[in-house]
Protein backbone atom coordinates (compact mmCIF):
# COMPACT_ATOMS: atom_id res chain seq x y z
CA UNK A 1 163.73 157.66 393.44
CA UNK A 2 162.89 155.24 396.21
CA UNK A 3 165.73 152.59 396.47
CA UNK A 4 164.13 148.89 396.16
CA UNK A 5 166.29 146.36 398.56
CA UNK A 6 166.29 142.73 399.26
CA UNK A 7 162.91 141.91 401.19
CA UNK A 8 160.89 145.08 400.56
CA UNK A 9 157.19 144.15 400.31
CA UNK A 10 155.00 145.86 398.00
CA UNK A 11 151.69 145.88 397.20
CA UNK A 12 151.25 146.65 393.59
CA UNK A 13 148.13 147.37 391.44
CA UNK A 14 147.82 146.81 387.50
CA UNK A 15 148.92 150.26 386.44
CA UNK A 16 152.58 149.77 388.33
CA UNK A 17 153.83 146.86 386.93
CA UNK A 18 154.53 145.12 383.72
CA UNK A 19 152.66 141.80 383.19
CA UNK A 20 149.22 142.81 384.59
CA UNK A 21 147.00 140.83 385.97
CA UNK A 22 145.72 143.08 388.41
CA UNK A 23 146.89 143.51 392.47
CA UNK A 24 149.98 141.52 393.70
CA UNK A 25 151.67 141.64 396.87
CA UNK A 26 155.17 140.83 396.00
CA UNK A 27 158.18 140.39 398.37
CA UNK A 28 161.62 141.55 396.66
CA UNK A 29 164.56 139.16 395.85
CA UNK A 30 166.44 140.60 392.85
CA UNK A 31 166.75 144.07 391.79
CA UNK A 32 167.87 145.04 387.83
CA UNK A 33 169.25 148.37 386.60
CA UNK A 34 167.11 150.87 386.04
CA UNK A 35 166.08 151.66 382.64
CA UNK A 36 163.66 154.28 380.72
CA UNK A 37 160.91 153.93 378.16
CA UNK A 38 158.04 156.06 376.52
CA UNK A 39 155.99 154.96 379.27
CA UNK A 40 158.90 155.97 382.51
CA UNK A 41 161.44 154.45 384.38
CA UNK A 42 161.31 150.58 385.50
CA UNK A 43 162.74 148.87 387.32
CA UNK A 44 162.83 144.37 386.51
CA UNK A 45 162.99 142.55 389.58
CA UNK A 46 162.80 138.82 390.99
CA UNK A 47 160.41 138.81 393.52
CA UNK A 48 158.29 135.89 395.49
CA UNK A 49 154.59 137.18 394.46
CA UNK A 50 151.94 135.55 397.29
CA UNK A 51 149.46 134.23 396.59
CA UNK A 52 145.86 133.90 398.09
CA UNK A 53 146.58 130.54 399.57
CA UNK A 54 149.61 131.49 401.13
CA UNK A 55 152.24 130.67 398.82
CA UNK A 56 154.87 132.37 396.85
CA UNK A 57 155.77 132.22 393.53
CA UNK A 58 159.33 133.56 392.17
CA UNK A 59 157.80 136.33 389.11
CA UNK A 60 159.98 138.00 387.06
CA UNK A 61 158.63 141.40 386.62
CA UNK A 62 159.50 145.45 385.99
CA UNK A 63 157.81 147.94 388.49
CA UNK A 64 157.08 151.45 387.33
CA UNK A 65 160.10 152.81 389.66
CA UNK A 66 157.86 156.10 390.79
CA UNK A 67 154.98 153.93 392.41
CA UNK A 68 157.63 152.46 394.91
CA UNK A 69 156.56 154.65 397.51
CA UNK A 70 152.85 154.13 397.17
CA UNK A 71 153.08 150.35 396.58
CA UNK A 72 155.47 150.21 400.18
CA UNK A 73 152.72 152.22 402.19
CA UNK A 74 150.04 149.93 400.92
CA UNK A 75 151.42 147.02 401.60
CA UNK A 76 152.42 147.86 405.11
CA UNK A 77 148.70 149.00 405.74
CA UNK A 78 147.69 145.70 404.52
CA UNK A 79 150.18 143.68 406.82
């Protein structure tokens, strides 16, 4: 598993994260302890989510931990 840190930006689209409401670009604050459903492993985080207009909003969210990878390379191709 892909360690999440303090100011990792991800780029994350409805199917890895909890609370969907489709594609977010979130930058990390927080990171929980990992923990295991039917559905995986999460992981909840704090994170500033930006918005469209520029700003960012502190979200309280769980990431599916295995799309870490994928959701870092996207968001540095989008940067």
């Amino acid at each position: 598993m892909t360690m999440l840190t303090f100011g990792d930006v991800l780029m994350l689209d409805a199917r890895q994260y909890r609370d969907v409401q489709g594609s977010i670009m979130v930058e990390i604050l927080a990171v929980g302890d990992l923990r295991a459903d039917e559905d995986g492993y999460w992981l909840p985080v704090k994170c500033n989510h930006m918005t469209p207009d520029g700003r960012a909003e502190v979200r309280f969210i769980e990431i599916k931990s295995a799309s870490v990878p994928h959701a870092r390379s996207r968001a540095a191709a989008s940067m």
